[in-house]
N, C-alpha and C. Protein backbone atom coordinates (compact mmCIF):
# COMPACT_ATOMS: atom_id res chain seq x y z
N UNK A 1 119.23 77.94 109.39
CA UNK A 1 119.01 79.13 110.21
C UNK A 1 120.34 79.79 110.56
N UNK A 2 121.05 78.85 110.53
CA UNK A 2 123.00 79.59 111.12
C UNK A 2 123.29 80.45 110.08
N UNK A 3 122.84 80.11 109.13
CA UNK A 3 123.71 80.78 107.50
C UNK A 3 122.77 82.54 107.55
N UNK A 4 121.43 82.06 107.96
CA UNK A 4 120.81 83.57 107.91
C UNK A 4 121.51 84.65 108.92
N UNK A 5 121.19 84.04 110.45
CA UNK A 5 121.55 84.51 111.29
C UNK A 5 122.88 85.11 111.06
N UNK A 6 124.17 84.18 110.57
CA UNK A 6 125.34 84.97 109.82
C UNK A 6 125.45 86.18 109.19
N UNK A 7 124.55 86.04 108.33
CA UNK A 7 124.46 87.01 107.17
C UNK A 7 124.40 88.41 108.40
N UNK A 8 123.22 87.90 108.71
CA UNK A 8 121.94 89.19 109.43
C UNK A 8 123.02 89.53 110.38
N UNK A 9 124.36 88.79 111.61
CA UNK A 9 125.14 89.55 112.55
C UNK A 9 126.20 90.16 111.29
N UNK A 10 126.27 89.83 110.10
CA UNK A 10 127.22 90.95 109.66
C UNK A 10 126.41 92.70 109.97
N UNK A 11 125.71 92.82 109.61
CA UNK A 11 124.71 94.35 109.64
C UNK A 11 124.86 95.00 110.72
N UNK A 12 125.55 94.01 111.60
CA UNK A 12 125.87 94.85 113.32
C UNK A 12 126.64 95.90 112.47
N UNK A 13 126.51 97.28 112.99
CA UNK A 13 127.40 98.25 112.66
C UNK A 13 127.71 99.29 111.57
N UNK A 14 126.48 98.72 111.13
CA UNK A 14 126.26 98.89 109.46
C UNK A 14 125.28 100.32 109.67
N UNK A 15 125.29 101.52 109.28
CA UNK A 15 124.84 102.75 109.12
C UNK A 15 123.86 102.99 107.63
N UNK A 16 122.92 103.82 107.48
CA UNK A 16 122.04 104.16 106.64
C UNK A 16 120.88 105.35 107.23
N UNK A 17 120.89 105.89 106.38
CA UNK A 17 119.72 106.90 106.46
C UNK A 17 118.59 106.40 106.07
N UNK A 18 117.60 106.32 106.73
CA UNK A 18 116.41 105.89 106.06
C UNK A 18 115.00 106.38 106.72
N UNK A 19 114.17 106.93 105.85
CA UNK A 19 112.83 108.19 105.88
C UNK A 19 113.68 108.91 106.76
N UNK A 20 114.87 109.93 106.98
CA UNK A 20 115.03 110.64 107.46
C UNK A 20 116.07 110.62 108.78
N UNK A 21 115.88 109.48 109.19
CA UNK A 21 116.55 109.01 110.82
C UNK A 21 117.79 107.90 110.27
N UNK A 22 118.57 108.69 110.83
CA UNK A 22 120.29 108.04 110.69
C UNK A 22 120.14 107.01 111.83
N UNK A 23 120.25 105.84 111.39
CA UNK A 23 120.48 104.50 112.16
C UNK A 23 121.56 103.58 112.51
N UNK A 24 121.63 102.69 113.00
CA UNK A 24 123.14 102.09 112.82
C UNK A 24 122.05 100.31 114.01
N UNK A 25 122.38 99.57 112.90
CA UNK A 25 122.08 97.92 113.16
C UNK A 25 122.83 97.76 114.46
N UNK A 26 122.13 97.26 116.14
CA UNK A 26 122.89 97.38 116.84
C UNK A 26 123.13 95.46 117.30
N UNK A 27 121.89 95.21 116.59
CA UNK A 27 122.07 93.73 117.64
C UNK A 27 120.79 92.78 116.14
N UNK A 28 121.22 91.69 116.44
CA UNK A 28 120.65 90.25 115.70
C UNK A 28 119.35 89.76 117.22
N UNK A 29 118.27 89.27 116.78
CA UNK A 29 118.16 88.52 118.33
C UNK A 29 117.03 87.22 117.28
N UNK A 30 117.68 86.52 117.72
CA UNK A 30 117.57 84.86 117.35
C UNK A 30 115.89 84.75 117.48
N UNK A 31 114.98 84.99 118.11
CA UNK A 31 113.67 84.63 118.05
C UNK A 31 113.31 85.67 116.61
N UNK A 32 112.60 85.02 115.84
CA UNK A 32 111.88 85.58 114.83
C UNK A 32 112.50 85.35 113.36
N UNK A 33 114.11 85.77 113.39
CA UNK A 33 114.88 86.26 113.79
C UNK A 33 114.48 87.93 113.65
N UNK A 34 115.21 89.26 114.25
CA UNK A 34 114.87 90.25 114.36
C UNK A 34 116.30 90.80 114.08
N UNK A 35 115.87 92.55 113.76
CA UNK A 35 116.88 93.17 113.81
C UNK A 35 116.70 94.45 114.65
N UNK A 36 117.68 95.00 115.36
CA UNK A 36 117.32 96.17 116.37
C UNK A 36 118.41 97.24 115.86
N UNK A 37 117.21 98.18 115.38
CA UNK A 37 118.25 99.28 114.31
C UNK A 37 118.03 100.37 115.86
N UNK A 38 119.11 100.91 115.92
CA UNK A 38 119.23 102.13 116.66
C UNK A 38 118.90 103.48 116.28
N UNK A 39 118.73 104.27 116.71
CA UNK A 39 118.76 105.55 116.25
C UNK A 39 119.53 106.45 116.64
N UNK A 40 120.62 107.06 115.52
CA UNK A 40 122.04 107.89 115.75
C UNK A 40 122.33 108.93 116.24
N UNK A 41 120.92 109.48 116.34
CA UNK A 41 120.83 111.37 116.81
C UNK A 41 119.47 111.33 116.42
N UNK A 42 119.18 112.56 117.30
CA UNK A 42 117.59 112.99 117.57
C UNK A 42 116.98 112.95 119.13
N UNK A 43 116.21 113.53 118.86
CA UNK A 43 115.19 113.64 120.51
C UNK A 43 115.64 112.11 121.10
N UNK A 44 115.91 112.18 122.31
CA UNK A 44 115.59 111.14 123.06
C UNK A 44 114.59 110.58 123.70
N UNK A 45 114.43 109.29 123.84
CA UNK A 45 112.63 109.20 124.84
C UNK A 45 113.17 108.44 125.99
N UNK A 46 112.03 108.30 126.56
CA UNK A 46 112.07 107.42 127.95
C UNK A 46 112.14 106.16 127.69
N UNK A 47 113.35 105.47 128.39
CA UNK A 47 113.15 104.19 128.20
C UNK A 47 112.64 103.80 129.78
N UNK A 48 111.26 102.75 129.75
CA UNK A 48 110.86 102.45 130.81
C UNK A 48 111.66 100.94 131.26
N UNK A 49 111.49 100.74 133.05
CA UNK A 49 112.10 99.60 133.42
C UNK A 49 111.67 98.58 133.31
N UNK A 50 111.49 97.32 133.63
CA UNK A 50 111.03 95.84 133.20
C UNK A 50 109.83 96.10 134.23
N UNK A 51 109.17 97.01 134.97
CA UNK A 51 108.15 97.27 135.46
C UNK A 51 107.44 98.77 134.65
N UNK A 52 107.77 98.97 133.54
CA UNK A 52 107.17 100.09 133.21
C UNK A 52 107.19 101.26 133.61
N UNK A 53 107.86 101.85 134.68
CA UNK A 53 108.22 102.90 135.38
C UNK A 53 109.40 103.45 134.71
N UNK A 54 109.43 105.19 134.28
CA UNK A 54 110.82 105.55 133.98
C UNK A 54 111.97 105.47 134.40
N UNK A 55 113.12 104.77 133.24
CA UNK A 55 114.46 104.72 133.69
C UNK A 55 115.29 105.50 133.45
N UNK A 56 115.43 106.01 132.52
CA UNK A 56 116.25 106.70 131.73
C UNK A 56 116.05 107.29 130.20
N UNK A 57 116.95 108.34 129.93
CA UNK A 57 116.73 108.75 128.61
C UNK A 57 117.59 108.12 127.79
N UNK A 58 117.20 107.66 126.02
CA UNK A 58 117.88 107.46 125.56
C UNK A 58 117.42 107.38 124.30
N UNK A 59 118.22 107.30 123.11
CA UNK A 59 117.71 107.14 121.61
C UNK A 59 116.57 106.01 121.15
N UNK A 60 116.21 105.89 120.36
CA UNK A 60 115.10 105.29 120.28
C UNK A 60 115.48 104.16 119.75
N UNK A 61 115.13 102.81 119.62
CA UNK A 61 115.41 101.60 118.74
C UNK A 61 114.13 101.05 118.16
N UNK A 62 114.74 100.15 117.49
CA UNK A 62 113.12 99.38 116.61
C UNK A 62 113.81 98.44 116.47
N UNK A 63 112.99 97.73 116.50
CA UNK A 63 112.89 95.99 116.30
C UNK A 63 112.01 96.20 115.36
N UNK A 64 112.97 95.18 114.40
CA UNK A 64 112.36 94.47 112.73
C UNK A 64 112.37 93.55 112.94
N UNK A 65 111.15 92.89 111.98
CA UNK A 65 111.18 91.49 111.60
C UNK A 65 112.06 91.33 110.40
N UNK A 66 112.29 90.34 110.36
CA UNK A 66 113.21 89.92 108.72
C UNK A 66 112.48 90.25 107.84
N UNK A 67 110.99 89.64 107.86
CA UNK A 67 110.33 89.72 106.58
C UNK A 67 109.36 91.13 106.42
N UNK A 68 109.30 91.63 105.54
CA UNK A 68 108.05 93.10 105.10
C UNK A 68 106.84 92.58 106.05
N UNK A 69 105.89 93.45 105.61
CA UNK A 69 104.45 92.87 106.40
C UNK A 69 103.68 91.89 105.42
N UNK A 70 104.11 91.70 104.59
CA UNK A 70 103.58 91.07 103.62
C UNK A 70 104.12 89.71 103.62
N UNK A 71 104.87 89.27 104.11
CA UNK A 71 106.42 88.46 104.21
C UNK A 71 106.60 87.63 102.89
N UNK A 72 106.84 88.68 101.83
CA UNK A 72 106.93 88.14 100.56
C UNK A 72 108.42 88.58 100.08
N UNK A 73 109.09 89.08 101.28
CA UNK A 73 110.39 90.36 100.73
C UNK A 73 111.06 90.18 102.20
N UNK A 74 112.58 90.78 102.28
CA UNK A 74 113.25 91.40 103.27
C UNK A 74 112.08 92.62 103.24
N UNK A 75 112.75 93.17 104.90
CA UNK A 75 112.04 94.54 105.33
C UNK A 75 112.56 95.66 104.95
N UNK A 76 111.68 96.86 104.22
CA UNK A 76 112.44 97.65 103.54
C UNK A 76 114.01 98.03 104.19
N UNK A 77 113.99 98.39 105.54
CA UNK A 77 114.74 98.90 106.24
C UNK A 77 115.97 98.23 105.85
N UNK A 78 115.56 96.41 106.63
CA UNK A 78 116.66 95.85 106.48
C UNK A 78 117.73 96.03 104.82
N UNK A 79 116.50 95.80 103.84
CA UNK A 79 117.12 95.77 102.39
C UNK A 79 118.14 97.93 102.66
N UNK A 80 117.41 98.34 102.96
CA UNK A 80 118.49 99.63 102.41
C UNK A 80 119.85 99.13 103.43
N UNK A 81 119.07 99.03 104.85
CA UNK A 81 120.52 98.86 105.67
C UNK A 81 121.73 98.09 105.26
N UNK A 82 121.56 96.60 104.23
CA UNK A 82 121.97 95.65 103.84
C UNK A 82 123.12 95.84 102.75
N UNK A 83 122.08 96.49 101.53
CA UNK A 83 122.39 97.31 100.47
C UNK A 83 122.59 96.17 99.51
N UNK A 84 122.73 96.01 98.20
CA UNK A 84 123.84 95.05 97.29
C UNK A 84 125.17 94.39 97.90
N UNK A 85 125.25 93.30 97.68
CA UNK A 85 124.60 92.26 97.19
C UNK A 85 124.27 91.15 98.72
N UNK A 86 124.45 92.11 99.50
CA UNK A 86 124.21 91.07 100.63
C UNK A 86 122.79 90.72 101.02
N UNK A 87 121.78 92.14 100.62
CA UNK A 87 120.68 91.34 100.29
C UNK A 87 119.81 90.66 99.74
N UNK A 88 120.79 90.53 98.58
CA UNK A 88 120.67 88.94 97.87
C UNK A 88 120.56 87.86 98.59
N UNK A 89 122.01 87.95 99.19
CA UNK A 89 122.14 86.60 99.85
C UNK A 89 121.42 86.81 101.14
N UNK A 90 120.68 87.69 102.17
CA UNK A 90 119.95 87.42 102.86
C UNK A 90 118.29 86.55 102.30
N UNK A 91 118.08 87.05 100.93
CA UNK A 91 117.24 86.42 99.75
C UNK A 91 116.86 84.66 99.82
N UNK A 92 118.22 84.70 99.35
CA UNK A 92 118.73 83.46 98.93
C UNK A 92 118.37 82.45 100.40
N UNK A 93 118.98 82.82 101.20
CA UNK A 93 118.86 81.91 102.88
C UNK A 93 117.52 82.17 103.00
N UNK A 94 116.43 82.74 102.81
CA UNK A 94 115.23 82.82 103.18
C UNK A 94 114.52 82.09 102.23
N UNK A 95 114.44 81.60 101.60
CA UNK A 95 113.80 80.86 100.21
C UNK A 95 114.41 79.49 100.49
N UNK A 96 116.40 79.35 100.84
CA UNK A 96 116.21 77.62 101.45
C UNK A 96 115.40 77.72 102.31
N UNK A 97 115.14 78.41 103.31
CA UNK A 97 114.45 77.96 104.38
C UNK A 97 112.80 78.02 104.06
N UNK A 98 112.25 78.34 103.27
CA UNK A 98 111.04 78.06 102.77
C UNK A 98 110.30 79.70 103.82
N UNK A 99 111.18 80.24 103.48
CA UNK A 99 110.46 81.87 104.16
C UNK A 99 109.65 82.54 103.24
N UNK A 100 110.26 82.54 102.11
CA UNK A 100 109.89 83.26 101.21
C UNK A 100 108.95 82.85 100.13
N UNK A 101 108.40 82.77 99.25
CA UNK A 101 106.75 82.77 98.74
C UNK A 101 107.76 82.25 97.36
């Protein structure tokens, strides 16, 4: 799991366009494992507080899973964000770990 997680905190910082919305990988988070792509520009929304009430404005994020919905693959996102050849080797660490099909 260290060797994935590795791979996956290199992508901190890492930029791509993808369907349209300029992103940039802001954070790794160890359950799942996940990735939280940001969004670089565009409308802002409400981010609500740990009670659901509005806090503030700000760009939008998404949380990925590692795997597609299918979990037969990386997630498209992640694979463009990744690019050659690192998502190979995100590949490769998911198959030792018996992730992959």
């Amino acid at each position: 799991m260290k060797d994935l997680l590795k791979l996956l905190e290199s992508l901190i910082g890492r930029e791509a366009t993808v369907d349209g919305i300029h992103c940039e990988v802001i954070e790794i988070l160890e359950a799942g494992p996940r990735v939280v792509v940001g969004q670089m520009d565009g409308e802002h929304v409400i981010q609500p507080d740990q009670h659901g009430e509005p806090h503030r404005r700000v760009l939008q994020t998404f949380t990925l899973p590692v795997l597609n919905d299918e979990a037969t693959d990386i997630h498209p996102v992640i694979m463009t964000m990744a690019g050659e050849p690192l998502s190979s080797r995100i590949r490769e660490a998911l198959l030792e770990q018996h992730r992959l099909p």
